[in-house]
Each structure stands twice: as C-alpha cells, then as structure tokens.
N, C-alpha and C. Protein backbone atom coordinates (compact mmCIF):
# COMPACT_ATOMS: atom_id res chain seq x y z
N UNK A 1 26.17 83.81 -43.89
CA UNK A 1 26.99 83.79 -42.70
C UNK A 1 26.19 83.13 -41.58
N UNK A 2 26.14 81.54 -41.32
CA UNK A 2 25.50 80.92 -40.90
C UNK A 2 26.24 81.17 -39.15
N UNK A 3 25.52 81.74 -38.72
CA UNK A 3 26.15 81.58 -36.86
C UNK A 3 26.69 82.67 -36.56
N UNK A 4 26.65 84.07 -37.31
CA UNK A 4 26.89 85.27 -36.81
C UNK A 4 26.12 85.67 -35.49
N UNK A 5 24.75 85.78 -35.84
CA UNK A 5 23.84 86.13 -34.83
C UNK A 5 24.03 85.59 -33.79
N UNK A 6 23.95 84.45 -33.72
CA UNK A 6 24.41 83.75 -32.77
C UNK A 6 25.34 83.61 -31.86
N UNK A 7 26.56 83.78 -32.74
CA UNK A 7 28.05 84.13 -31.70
C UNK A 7 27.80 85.50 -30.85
N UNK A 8 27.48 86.49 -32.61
CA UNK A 8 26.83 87.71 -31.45
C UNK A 8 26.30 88.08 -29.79
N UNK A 9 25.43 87.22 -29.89
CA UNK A 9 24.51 87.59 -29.35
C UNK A 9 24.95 86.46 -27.47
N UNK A 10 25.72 85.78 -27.67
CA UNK A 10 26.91 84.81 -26.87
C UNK A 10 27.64 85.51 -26.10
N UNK A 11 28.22 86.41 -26.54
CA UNK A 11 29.45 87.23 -26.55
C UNK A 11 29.13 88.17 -24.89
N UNK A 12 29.84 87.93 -24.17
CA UNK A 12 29.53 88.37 -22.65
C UNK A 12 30.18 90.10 -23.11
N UNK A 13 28.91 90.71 -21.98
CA UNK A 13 28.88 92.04 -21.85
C UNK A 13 30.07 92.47 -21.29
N UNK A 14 30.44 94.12 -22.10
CA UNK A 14 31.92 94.84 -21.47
C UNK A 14 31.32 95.17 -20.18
N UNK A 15 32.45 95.57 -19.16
CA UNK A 15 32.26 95.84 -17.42
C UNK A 15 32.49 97.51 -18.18
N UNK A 16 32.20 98.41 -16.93
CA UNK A 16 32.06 99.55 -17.57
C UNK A 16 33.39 100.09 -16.78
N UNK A 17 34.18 101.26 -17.94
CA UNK A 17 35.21 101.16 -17.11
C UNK A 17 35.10 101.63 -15.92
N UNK A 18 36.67 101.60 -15.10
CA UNK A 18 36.44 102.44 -13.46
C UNK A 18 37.06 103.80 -13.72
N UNK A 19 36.93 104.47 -12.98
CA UNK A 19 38.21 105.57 -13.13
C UNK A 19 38.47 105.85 -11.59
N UNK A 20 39.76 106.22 -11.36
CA UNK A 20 40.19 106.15 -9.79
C UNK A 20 41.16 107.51 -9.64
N UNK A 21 40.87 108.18 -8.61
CA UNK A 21 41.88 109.36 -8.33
C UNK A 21 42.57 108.85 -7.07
N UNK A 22 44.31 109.23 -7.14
CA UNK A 22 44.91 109.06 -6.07
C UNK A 22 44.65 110.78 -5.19
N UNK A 23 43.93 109.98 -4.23
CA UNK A 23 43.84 111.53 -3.41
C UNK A 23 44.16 111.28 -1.62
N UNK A 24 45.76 111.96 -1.19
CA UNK A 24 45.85 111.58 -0.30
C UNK A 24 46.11 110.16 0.22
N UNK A 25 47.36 109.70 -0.81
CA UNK A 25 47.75 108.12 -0.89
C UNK A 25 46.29 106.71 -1.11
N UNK A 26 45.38 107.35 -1.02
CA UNK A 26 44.28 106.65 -1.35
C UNK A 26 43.46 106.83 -2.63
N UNK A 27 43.50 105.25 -2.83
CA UNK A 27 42.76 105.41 -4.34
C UNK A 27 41.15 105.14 -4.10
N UNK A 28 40.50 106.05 -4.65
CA UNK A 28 39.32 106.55 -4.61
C UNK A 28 38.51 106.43 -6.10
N UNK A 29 37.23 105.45 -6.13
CA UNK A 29 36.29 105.56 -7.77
C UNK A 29 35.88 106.67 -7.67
N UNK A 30 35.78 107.30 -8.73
CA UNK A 30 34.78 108.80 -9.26
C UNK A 30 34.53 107.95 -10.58
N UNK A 31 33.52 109.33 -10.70
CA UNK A 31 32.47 109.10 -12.42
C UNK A 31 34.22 110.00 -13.51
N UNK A 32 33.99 109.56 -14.75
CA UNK A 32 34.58 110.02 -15.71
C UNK A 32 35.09 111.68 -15.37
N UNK A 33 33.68 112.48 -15.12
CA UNK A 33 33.81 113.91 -15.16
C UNK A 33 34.47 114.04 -13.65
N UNK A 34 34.64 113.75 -12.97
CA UNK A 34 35.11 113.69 -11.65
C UNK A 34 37.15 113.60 -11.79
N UNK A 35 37.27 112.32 -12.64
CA UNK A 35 38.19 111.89 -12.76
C UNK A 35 39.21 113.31 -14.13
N UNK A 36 38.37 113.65 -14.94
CA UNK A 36 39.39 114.56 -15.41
C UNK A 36 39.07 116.24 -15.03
N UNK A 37 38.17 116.24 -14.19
CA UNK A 37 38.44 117.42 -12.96
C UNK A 37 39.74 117.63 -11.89
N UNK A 38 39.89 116.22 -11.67
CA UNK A 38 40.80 116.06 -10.37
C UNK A 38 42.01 116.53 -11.19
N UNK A 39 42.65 115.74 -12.37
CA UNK A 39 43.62 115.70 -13.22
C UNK A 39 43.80 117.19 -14.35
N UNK A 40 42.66 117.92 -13.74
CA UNK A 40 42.82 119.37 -14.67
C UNK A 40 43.63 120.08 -13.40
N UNK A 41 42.60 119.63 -11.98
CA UNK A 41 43.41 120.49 -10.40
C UNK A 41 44.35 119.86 -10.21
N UNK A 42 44.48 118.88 -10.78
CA UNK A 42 46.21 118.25 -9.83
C UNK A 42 46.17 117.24 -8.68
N UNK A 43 46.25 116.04 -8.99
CA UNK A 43 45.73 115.22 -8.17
C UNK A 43 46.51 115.85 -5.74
N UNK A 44 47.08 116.17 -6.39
CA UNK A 44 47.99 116.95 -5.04
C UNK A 44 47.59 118.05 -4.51
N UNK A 45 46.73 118.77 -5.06
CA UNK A 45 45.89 119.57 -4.91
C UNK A 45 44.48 119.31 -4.14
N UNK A 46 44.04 117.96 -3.98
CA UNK A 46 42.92 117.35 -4.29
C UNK A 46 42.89 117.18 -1.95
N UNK A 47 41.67 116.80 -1.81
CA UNK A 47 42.32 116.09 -0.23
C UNK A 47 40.37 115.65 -0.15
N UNK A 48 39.88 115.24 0.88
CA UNK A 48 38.90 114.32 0.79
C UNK A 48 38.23 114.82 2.53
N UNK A 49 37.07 115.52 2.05
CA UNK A 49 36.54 116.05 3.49
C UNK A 49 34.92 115.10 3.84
N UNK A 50 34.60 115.14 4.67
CA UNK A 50 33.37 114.27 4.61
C UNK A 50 33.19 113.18 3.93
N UNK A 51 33.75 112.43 3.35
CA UNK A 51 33.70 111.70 1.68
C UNK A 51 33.48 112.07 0.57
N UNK A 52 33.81 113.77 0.54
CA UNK A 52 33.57 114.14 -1.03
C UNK A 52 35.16 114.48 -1.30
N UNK A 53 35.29 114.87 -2.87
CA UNK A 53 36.83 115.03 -2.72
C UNK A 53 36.81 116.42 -2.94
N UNK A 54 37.77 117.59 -2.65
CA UNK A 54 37.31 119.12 -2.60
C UNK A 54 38.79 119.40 -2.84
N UNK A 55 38.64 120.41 -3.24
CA UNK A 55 40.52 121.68 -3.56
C UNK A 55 40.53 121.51 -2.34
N UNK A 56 41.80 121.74 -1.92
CA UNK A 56 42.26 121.95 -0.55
C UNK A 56 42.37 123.25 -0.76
N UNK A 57 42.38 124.01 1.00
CA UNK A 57 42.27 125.56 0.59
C UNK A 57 43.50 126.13 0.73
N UNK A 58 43.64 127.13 -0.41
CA UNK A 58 45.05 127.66 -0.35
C UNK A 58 45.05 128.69 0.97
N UNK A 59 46.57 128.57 1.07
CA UNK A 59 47.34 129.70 1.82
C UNK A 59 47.59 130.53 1.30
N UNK A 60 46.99 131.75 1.66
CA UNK A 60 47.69 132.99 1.18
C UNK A 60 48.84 133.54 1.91
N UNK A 61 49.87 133.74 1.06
CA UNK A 61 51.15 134.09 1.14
C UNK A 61 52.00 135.02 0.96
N UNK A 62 50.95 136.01 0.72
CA UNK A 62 51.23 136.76 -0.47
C UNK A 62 51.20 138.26 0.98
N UNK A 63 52.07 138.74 0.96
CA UNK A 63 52.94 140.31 2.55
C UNK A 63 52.45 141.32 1.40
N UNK A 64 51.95 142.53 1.86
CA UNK A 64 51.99 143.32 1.19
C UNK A 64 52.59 144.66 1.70
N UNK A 65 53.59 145.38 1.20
CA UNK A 65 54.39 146.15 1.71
C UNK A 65 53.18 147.59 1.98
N UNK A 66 53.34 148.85 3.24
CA UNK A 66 52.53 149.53 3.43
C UNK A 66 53.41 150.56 3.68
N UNK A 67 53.23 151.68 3.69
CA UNK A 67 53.76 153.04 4.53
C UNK A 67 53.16 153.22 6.21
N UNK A 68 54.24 153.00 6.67
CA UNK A 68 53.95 153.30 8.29
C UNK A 68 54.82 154.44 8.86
N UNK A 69 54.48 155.09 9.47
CA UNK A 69 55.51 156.42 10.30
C UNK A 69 56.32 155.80 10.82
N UNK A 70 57.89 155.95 10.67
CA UNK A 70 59.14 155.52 11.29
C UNK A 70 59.63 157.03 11.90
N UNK A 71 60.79 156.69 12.87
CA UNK A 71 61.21 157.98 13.42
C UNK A 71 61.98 158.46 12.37
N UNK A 72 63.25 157.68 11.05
CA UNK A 72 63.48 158.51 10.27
C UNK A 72 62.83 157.94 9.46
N UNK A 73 62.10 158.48 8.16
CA UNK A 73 61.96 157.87 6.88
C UNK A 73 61.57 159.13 5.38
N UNK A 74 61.33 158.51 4.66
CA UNK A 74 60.90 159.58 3.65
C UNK A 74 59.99 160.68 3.69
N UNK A 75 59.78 161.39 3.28
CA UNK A 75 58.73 162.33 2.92
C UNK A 75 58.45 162.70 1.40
N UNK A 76 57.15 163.05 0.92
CA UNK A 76 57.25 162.41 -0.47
C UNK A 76 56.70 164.10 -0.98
N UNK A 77 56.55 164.67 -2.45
CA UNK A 77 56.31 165.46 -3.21
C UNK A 77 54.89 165.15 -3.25
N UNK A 78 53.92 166.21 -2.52
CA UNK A 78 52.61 166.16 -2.62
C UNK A 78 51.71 165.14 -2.46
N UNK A 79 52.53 163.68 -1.34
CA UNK A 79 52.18 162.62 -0.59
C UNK A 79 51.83 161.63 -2.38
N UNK A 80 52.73 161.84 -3.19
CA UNK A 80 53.15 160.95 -4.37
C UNK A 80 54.61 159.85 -4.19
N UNK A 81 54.16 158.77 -4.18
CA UNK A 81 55.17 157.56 -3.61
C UNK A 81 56.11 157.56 -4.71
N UNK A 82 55.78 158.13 -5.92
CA UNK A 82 57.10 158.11 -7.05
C UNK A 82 57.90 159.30 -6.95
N UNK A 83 57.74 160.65 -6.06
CA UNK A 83 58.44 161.33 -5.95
C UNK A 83 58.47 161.90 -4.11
N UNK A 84 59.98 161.33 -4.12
CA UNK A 84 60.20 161.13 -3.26
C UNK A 84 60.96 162.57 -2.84
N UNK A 85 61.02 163.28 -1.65
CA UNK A 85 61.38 164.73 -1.19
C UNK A 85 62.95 164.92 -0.55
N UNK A 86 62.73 163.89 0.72
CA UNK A 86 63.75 164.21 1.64
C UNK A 86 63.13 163.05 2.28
N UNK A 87 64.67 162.52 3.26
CA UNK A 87 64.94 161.75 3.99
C UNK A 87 65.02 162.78 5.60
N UNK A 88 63.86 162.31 6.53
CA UNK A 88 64.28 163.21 7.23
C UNK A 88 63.37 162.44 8.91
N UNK A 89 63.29 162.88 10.11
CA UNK A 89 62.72 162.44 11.04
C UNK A 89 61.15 162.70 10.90
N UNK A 90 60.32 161.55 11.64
CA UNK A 90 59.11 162.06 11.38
C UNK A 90 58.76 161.32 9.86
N UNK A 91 59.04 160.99 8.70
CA UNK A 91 58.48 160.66 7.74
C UNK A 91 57.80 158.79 8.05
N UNK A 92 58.21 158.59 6.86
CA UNK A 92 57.62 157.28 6.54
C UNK A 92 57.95 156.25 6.14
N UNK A 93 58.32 154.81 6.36
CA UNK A 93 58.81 153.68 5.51
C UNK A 93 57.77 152.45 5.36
N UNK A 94 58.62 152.18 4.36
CA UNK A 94 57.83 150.89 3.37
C UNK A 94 58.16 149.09 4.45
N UNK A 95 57.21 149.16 5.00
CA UNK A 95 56.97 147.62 6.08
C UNK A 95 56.08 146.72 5.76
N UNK A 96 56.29 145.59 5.67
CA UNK A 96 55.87 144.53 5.42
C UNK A 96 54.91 144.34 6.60
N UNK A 97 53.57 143.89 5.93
CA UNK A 97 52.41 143.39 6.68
C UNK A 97 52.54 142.50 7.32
C-alpha cells in the first residue's frame, strides 16, 4: 500500500468540538461536563452571575397552614388535631402563614 502513510499523515487535524448552553437568550461555550450539567438542570433553570453560569435560586412557595386563636374556633380532645371536641368561642383555627 504504496502512499498510505503518507496521505495519513497529510490529512488536517479534527477542531475539537464546541458545546454551547442557551442561558438567558445567550449562547454561551462550556467544557462537555458543563454542557450536560446545564441539560440535566434545564437550560431555563440556568441564569449567568459574574460570568459563571449558576441554578437560579428558587422561590419558596410553599404557605404552611398553623393553629392561631380565633374568637370562634375549635377546641380539640387532649390538644390532638385529629380529634376534634367542640366548636366554641375562644378556640382555634387553621390560617395560612
């Protein structure tokens, strides 16, 4: 195989690939591990502080209902929220934080 080596060795070098995250309508290079981090969080998830790219921070959303003294409300069997006594003045209702 007269001119293998040769062609071989001719043969222009691959470019290495890119990989790009859309973060925040802007397309942005990262390394490989960067690029299927973003795409495990969700590129929408993603937002770009200082020039690094970071989770954006969630909102917590999440009310959690409490017992507060109302003028009428429940009164409970041995201050147990599954057994409930009488409806009467002076007790207690369930209010959102």
């Amino acid at each position: 195989m007269p001119g293998f080596f040769e062609t071989l060795n001719n043969l222009p070098l691959q470019e290495k690939k890119k990989f790009f995250l859309n973060v925040e309508g802007k397309q942005l290079e990262v390394s490989l591990e960067k690029k299927i981090w973003g795409q495990h969080i969700g590129e929408k998830n993603l937002t770009v502080v200082d020039g690094k790219i970071v989770n954006k921070p969630k909102v917590n959303t999440t009310r959690w209902k409490t017992l507060q003294k109302a003028d009428k409300g429940i009164y409970f069997v041995s201050d147990d929220i599954h057994w409930p006594e009488k409806v009467d003045k002076g007790g207690v209702t369930w209010q959102v934080k």
